[in-house]
Protein backbone atom coordinates (compact mmCIF):
# COMPACT_ATOMS: atom_id res chain seq x y z
CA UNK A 1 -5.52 2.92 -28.23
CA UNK A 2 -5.32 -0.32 -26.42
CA UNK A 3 -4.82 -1.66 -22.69
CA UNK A 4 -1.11 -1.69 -22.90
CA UNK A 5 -1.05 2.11 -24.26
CA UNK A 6 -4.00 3.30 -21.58
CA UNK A 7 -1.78 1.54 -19.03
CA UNK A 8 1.51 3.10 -19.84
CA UNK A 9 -0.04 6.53 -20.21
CA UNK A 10 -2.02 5.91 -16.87
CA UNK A 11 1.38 5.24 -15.17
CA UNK A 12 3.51 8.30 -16.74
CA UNK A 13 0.69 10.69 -15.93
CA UNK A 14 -0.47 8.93 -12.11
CA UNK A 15 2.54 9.07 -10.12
CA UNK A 16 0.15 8.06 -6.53
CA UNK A 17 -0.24 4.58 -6.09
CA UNK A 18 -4.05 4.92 -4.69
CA UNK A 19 -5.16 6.27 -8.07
CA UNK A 20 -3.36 4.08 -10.16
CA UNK A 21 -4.95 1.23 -7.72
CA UNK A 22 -8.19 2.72 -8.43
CA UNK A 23 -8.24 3.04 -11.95
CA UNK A 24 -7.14 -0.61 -12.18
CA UNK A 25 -10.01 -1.49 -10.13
CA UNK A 26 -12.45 0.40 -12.19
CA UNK A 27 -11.04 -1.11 -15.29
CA UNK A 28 -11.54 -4.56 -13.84
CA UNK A 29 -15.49 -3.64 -13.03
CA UNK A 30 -15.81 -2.35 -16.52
CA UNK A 31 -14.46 -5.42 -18.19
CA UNK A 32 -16.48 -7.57 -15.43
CA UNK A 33 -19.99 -5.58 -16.94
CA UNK A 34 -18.42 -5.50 -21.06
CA UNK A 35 -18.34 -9.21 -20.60
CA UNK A 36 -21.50 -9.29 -18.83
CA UNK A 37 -22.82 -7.73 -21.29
CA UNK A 38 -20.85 -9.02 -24.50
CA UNK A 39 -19.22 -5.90 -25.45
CA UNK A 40 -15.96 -5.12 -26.34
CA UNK A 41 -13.56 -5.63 -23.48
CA UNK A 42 -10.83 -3.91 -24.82
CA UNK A 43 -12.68 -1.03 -25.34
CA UNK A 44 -14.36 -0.79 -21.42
CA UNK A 45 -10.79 -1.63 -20.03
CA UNK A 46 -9.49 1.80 -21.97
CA UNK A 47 -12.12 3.77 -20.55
CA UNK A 48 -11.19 2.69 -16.51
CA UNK A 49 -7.70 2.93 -17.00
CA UNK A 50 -7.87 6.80 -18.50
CA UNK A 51 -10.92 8.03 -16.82
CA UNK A 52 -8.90 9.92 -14.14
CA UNK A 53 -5.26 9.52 -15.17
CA UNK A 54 -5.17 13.37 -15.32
CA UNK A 55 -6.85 13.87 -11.64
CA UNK A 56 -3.18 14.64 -10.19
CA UNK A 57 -1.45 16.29 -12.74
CA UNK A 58 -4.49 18.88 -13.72
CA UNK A 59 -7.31 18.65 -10.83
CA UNK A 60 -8.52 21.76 -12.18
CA UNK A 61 -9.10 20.98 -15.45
CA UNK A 62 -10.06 17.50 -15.15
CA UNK A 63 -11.53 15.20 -17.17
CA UNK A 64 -11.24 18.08 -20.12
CA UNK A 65 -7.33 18.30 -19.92
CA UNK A 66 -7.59 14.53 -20.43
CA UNK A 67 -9.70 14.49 -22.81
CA UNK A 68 -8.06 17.21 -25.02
CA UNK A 69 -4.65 15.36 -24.71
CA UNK A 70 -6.22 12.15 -25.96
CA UNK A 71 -7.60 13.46 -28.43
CA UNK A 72 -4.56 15.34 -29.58
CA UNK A 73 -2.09 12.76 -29.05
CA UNK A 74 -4.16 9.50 -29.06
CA UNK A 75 -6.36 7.51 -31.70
CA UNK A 76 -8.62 6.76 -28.60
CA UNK A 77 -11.65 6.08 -29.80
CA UNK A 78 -14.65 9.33 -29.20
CA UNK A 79 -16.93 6.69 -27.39
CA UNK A 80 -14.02 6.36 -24.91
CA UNK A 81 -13.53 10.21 -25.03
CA UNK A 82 -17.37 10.90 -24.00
CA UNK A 83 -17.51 8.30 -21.66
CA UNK A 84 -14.65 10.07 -19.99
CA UNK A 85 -16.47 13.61 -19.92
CA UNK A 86 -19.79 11.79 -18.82
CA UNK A 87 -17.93 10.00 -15.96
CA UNK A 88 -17.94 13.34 -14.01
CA UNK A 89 -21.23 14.40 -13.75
CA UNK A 90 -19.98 18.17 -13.09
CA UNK A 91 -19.30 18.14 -17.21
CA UNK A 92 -22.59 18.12 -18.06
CA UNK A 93 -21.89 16.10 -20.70
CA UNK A 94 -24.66 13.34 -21.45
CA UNK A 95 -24.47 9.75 -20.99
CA UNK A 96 -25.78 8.09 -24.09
CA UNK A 97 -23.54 4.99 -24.62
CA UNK A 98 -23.67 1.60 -22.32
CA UNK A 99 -20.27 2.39 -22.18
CA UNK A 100 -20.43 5.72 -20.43
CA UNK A 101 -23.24 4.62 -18.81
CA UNK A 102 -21.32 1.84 -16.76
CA UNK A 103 -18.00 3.83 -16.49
CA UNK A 104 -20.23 6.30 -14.23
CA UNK A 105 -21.47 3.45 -12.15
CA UNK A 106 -18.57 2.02 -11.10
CA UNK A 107 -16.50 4.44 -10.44
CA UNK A 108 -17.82 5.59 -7.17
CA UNK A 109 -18.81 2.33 -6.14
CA UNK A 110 -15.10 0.47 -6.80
CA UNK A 111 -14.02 3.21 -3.89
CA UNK A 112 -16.51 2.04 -1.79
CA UNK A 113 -15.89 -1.35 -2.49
CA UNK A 114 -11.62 -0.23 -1.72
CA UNK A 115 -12.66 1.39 1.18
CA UNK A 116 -14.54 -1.74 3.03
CA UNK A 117 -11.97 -3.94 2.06
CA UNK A 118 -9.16 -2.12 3.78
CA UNK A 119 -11.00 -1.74 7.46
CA UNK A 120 -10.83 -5.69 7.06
CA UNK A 121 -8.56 -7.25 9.44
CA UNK A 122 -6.59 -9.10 6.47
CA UNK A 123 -7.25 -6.12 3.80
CA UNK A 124 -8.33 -8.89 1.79
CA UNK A 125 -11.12 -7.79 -0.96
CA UNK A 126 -11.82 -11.58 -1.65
CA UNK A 127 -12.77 -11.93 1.90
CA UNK A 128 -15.05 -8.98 1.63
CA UNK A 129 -19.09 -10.04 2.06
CA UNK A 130 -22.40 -8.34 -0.43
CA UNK A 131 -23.49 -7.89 3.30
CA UNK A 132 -21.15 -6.35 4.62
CA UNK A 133 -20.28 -3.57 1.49
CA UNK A 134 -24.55 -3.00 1.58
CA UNK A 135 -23.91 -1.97 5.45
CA UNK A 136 -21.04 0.21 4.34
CA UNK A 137 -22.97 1.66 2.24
CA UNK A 138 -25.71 2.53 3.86
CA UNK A 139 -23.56 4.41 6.66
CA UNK A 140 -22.55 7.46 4.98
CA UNK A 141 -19.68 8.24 7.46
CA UNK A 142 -18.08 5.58 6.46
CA UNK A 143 -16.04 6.45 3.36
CA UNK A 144 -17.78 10.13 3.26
CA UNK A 145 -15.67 10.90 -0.30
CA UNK A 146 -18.23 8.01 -2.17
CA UNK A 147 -20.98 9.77 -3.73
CA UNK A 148 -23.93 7.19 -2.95
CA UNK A 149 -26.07 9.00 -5.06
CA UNK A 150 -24.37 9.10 -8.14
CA UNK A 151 -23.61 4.69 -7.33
CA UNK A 152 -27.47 5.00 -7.19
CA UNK A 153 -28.37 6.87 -9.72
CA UNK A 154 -25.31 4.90 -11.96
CA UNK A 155 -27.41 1.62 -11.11
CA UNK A 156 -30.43 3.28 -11.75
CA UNK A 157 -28.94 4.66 -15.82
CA UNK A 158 -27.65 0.68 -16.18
CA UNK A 159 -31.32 -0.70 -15.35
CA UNK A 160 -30.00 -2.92 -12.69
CA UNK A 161 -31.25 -3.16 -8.81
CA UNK A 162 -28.21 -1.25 -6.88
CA UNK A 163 -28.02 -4.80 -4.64
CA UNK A 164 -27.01 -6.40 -8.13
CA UNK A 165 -24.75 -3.73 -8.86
CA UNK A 166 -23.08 -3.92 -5.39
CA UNK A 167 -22.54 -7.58 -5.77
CA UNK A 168 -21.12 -7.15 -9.79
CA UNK A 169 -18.72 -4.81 -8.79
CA UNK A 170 -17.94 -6.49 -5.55
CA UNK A 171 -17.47 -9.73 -8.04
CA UNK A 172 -15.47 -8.14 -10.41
CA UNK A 173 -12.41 -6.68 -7.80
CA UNK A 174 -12.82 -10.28 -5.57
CA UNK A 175 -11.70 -11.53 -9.11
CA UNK A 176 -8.92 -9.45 -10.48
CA UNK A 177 -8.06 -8.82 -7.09
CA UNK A 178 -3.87 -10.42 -7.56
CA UNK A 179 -3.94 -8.89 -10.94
CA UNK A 180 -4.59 -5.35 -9.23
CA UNK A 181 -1.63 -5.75 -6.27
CA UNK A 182 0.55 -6.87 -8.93
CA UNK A 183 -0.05 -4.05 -11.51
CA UNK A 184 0.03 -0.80 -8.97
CA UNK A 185 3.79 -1.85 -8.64
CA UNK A 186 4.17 -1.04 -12.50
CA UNK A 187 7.08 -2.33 -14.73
């Protein structure tokens, strides 16, 4: 499995824009921390681009229809696989790998991160301050859906202050922030 597959099969399976926006923004965190971190890019884009791309389809069964179909009909790779289970914490299913570690700790956050970007005047993330998203954050009305305790307890399983973690993530979708717009529109 590689980007171009995950993003096709993200795209026949996501038919909302919003998701497919979101996935593309947790991919772009996830490569942000792989090459942070010097892992394999390829392998943390994957993992945000398929984490949720059976949400609509099968809300129910989510993230184990997913995960059955990849399996199935896929050569994903199993550390993608788990790191898909782990993401939702309802699973049960441990987070052992750096990889499923930081797939869980961005993927709250990036719809935080959405979120403050889109009460700005100009919708602009790249305009979007650390100071401002830490005040977002700490008003839980704002954005009520974002789970601030699994974004803290996701900085807390990567070993990094949640301020640092704010600004990474913040980082990473200022960056790939053209390369998102573009891609939601598909082929």
């Amino acid at each position: 499995m590689n980007r171009e597959q995950a993003y096709a099969l993200m795209l026949e399976h996501t038919p909302s824009e919003s998701l497919r926006r979101h996935m593309l923004n947790v991919e772009a965190a996830m490569r942000w921390y792989a090459c942070h971190w010097g892992e394999d890019e390829e392998l943390y884009a994957v993992a945000g681009l398929l984490h949720d791309f059976d949400y609509e389809l099968h809300p129910e069964e989510h993230p184990a229809w997913g995960v059955a179909y990849l399996r199935d009909h896929t050569d994903t790779p199993p550390e993608v696989l788990d790191a898909i289970l782990g993401h939702a914490a309802f699973t049960g299913t441990p987070r052992e790998t750096r990889l499923a570690k930081t797939l869980f700790a961005v993927d709250e956050l990036t719809g935080l991160v959405q979120a403050a970007a889109l009460i700005r005047p100009d919708r602009d993330v790249r305009q979007l301050e650390l100071s401002s998203l830490k005040k977002r954050f700490r008003n839980r009305a704002f954005a009520a859906g974002v789970n601030r305790e699994e974004v803290e307890q996701g900085a807390r399983e990567l070993a990094v202050d949640l301020d640092t973690h704010l600004n990474n993530v913040l980082t990473a979708l200022q960056a790939a922030s053209g390369q998102t717009q573009e891609a939601t529109a598909g082929p």
